[in-house]
Structures are given as C-alpha cells and as structure tokens.
N, C-alpha and C. Protein backbone atom coordinates (compact mmCIF):
# COMPACT_ATOMS: atom_id res chain seq x y z
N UNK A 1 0.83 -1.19 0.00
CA UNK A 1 0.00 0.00 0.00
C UNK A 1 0.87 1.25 0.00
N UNK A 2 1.92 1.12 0.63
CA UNK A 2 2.83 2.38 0.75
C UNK A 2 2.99 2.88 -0.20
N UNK A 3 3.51 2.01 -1.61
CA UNK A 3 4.02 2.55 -2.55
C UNK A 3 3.42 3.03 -3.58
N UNK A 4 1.64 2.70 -3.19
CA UNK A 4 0.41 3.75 -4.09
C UNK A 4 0.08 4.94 -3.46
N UNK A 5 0.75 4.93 -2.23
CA UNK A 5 0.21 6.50 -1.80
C UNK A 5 0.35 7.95 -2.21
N UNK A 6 1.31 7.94 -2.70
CA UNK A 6 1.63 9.67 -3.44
C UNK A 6 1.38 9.67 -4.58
N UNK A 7 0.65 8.02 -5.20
CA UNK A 7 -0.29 8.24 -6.39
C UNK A 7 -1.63 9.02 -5.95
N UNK A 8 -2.09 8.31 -5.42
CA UNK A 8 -3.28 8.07 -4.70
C UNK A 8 -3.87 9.90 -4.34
N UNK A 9 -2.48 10.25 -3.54
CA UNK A 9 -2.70 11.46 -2.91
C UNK A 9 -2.49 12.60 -3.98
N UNK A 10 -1.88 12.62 -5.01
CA UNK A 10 -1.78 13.04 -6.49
C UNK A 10 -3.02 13.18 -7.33
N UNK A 11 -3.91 11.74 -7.08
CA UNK A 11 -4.59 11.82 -8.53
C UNK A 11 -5.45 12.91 -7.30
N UNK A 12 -5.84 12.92 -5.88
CA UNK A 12 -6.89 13.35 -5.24
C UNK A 12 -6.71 14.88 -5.00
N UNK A 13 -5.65 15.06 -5.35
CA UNK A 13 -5.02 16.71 -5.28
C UNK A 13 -5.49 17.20 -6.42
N UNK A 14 -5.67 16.05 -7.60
CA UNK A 14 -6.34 16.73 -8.81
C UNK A 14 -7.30 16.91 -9.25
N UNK A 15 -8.37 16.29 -7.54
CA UNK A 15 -9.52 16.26 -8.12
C UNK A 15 -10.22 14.79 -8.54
N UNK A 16 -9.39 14.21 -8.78
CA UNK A 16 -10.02 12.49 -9.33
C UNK A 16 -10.43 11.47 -8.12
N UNK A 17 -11.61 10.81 -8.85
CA UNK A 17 -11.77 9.90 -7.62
C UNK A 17 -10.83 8.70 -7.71
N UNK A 18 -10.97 7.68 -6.23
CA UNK A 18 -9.60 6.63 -6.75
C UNK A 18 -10.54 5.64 -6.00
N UNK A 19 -10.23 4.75 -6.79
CA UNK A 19 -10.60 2.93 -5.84
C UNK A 19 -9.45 2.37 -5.58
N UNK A 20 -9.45 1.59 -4.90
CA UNK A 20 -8.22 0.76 -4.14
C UNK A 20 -8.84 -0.84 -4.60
N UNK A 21 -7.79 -1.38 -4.75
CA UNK A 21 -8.40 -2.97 -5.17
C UNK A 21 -7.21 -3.28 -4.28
N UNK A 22 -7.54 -4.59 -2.96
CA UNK A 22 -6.40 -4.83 -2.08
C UNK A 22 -7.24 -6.66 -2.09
N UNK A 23 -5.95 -7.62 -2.08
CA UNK A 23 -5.89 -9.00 -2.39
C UNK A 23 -6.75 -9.26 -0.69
N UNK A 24 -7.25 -9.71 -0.61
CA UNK A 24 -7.88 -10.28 1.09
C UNK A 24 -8.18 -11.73 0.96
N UNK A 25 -7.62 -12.67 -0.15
CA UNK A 25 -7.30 -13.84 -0.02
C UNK A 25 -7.01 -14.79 -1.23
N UNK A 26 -6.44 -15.53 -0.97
CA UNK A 26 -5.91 -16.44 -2.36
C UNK A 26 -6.69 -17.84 -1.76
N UNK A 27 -6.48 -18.56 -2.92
CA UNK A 27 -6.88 -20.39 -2.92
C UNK A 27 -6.20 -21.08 -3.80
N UNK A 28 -5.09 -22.31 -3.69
CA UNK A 28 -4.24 -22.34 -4.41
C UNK A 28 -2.95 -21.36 -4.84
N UNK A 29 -2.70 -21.56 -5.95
CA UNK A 29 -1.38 -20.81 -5.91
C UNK A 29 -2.18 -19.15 -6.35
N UNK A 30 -1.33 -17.80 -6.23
CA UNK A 30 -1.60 -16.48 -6.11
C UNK A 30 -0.52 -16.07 -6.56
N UNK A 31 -0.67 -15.14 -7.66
CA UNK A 31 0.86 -14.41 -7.75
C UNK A 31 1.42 -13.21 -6.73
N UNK A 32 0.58 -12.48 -5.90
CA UNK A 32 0.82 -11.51 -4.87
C UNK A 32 0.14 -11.70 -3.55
N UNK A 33 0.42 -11.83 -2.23
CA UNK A 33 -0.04 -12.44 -1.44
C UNK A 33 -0.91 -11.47 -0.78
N UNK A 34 -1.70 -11.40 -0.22
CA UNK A 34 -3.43 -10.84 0.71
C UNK A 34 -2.17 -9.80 1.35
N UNK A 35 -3.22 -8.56 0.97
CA UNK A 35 -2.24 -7.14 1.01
C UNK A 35 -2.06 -6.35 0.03
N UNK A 36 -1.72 -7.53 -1.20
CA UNK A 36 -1.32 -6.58 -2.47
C UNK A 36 -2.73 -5.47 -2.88
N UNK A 37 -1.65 -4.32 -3.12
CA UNK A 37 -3.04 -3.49 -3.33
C UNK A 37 -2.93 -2.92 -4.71
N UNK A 38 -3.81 -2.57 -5.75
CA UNK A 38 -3.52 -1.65 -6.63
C UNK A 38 -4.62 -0.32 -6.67
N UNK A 39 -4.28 0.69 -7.20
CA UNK A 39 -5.05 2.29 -6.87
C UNK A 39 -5.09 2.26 -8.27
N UNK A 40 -6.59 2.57 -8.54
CA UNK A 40 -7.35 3.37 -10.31
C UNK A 40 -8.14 4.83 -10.06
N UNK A 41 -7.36 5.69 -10.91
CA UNK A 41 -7.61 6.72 -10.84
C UNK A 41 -9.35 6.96 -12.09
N UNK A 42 -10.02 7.44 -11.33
CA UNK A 42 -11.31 8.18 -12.51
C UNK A 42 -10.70 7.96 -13.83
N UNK A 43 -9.78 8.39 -13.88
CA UNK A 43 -9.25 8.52 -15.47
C UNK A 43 -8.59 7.16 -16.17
N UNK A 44 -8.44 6.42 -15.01
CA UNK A 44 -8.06 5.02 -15.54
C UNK A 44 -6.13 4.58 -15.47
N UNK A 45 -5.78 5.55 -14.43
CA UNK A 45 -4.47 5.45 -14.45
C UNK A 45 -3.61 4.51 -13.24
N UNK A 46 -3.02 3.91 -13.14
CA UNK A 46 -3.12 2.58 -12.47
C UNK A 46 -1.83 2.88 -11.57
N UNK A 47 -1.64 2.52 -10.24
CA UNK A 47 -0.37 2.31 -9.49
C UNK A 47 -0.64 1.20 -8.71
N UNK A 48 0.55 0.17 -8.72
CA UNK A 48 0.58 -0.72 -7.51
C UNK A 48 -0.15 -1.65 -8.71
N UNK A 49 -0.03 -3.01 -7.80
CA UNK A 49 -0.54 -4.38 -8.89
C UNK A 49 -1.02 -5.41 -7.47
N UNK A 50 -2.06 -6.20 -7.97
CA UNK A 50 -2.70 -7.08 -7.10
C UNK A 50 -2.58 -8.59 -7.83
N UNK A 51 -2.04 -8.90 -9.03
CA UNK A 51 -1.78 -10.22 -9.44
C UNK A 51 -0.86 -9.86 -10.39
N UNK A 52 0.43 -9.28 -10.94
CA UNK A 52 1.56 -8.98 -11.74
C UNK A 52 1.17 -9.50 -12.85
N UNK A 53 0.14 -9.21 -13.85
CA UNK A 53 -0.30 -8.88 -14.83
C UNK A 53 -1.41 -9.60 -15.21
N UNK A 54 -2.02 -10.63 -14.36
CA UNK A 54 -2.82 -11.86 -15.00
C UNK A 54 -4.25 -11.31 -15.00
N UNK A 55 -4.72 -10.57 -13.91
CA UNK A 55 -6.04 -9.81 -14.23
C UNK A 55 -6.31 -8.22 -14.11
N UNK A 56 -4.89 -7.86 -13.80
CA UNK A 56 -5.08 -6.30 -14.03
C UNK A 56 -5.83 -5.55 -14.95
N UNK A 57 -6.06 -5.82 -15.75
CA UNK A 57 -7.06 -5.19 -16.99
C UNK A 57 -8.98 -5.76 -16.66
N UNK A 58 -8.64 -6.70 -15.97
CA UNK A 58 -10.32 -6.60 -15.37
C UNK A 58 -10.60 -6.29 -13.76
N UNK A 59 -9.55 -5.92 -13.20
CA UNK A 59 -9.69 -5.04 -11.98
C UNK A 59 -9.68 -3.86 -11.96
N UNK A 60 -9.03 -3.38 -13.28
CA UNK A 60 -9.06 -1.80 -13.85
C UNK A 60 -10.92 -1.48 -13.98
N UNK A 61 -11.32 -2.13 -14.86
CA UNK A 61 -12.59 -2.16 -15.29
C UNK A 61 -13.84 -2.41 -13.90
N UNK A 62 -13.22 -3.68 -13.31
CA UNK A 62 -14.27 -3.19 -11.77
C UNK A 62 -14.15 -2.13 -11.13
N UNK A 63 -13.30 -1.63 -10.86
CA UNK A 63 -12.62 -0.43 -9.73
C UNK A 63 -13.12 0.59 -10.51
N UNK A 64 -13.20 0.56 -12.15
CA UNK A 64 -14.40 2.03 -12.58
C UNK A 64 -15.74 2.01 -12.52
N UNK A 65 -15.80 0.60 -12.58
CA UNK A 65 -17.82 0.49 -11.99
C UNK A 65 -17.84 0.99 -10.98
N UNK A 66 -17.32 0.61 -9.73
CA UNK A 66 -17.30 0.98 -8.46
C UNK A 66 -17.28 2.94 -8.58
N UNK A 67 -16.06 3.47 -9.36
CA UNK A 67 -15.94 5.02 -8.95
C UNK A 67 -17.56 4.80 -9.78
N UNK A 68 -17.78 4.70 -10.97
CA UNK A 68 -19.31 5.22 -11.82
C UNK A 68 -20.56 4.63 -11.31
N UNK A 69 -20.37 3.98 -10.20
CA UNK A 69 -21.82 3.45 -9.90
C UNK A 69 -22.02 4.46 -8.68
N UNK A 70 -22.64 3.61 -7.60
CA UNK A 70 -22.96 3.96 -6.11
C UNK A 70 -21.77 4.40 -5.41
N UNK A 71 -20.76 4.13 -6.08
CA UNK A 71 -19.69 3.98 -4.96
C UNK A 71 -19.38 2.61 -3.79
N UNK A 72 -20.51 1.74 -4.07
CA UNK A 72 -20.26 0.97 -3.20
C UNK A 72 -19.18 -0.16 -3.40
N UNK A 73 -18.74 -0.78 -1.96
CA UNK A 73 -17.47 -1.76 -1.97
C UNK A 73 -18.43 -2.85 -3.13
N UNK A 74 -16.88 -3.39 -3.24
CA UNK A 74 -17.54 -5.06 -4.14
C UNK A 74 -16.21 -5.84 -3.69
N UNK A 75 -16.74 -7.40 -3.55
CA UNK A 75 -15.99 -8.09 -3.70
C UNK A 75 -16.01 -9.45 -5.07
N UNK A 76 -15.26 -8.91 -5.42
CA UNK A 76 -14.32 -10.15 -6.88
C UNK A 76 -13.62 -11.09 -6.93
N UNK A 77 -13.71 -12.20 -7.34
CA UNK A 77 -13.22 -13.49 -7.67
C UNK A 77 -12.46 -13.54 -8.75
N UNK A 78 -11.15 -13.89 -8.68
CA UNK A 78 -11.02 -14.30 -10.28
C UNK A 78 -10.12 -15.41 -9.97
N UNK A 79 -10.09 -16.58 -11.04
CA UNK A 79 -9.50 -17.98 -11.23
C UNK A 79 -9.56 -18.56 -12.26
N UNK A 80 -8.52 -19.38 -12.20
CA UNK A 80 -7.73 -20.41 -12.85
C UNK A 80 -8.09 -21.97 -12.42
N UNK A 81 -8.47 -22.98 -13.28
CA UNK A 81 -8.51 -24.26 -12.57
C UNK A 81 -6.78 -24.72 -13.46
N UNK A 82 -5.80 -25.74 -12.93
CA UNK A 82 -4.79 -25.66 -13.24
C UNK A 82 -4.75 -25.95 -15.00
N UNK A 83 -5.73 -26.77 -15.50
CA UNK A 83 -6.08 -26.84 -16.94
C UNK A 83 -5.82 -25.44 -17.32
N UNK A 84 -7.11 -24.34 -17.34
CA UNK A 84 -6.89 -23.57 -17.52
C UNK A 84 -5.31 -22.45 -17.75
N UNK A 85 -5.13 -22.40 -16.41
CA UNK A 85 -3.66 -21.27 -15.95
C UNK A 85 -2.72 -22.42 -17.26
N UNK A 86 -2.61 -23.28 -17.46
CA UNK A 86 -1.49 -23.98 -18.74
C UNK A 86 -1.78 -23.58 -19.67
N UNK A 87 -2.98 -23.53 -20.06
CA UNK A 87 -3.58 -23.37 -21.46
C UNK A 87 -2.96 -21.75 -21.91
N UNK A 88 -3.21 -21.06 -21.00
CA UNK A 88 -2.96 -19.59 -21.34
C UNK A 88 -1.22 -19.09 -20.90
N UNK A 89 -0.31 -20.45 -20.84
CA UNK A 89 0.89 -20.50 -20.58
C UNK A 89 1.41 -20.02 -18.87
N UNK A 90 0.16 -19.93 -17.93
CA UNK A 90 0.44 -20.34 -16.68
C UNK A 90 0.86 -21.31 -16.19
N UNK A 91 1.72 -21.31 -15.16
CA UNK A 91 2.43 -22.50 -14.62
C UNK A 91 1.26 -23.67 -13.62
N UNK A 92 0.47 -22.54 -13.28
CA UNK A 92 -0.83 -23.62 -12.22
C UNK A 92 -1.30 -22.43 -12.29
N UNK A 93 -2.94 -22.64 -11.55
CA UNK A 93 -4.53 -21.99 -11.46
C UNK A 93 -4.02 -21.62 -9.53
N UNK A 94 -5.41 -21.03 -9.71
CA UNK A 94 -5.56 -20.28 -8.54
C UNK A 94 -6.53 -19.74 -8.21
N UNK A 95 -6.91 -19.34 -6.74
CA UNK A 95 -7.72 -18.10 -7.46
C UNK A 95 -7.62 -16.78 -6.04
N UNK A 96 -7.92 -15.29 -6.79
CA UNK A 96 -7.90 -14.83 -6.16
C UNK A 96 -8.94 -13.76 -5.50
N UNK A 97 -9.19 -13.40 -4.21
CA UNK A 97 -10.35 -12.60 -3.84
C UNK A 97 -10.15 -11.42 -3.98
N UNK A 98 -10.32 -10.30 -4.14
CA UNK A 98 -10.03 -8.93 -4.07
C UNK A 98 -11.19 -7.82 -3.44
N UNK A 99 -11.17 -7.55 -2.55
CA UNK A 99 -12.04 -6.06 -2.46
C UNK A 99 -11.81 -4.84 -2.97
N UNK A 100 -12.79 -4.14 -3.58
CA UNK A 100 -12.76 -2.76 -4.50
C UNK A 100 -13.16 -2.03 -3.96
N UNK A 101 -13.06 -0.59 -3.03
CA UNK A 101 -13.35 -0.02 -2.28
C UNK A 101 -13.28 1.36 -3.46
N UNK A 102 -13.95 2.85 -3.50
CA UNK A 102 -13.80 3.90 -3.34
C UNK A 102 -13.05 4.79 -2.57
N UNK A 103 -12.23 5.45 -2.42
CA UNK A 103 -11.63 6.28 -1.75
C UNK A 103 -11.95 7.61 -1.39
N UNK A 104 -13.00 8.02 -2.15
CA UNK A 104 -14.25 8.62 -1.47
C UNK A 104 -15.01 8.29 -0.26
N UNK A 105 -14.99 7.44 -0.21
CA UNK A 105 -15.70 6.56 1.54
C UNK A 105 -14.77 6.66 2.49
N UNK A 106 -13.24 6.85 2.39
CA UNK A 106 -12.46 7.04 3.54
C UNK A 106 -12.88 8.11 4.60
C-alpha cells in the first residue's frame, strides 16, 4: 500500500476519484499475497498491482464500476482451474479474492 500513496494522494489533489483494489485472499497458488493493493484513478491510471499482470485489466474495469456506480465496496473473484492457468501459458490456477473499495468513503 505504501508505494500507491503519493499516487493516490496526487490523482486526489487533482480532483479524481480513486478505488483501491487490495488482495484479502488467495486459494491455491496467487501471484501476490493478501495485502497486495492496486489504486485506479477516474481517469483510468493505475499504481501498484494485485496479481503482476494476470487480471489487471479486469480489476481496472471493476474499480471504474465501483468510482461510476454507487460507490459501493464489491468483492471479486477471479481464477484459474490448473487446466486452464497452462492453457494460457500459466504455470498452475488459482484463485484470487479482491475487495474494490472507493476512496471517497475514507
């Protein structure tokens, strides 16, 4: 989390809203362990990573429902059965939980 903060506090100096997407649990194997957090700015600008590249582009996309909807939290699933994670040149499946919070609600 540390190292999204002077994003975080940047995009909010400019005015933008931000969601936080932070890992709160794995099953099987995980590429970043419960903690990892990543910050999406309104505008779609990204700091910090919650799985080092495997679903970042659809946590981008929840974390803007979240700023364009209610604002309310969500929690997300995403996985791999080990078939799968090979097929797409993963080493093994997994899966991971994530909560999407607003940073407006702080």
């Amino acid at each position: 989390m540390k190292e999204v903060l002077r994003d975080i506090d940047g995009w909010r100096r400019a005015g933008k809203r931000v969601a936080i997407a932070r890992v709160i649990g794995i099953e099987g194997s995980g590429p970043r362990d419960p903690g990892a957090t990543m910050a999406v700015s309104s505008d779609g600008e990204v700091a910090g990573s919650v799985s080092g590249g495997c679903v970042e582009g659809a946590v981008v996309t929840e974390a803007l429902e979240v700023l364009n909807g209610d604002g309310s939290p969500r929690l997300v699933t995403f996985g791999y059965s080990d078939d799968e994670a090979f097929a797409v040149g993963l080493t093994c499946g997994g899966t991971v939980h994530l909560l999407i919070e607003s940073v407006d609600r702080w």
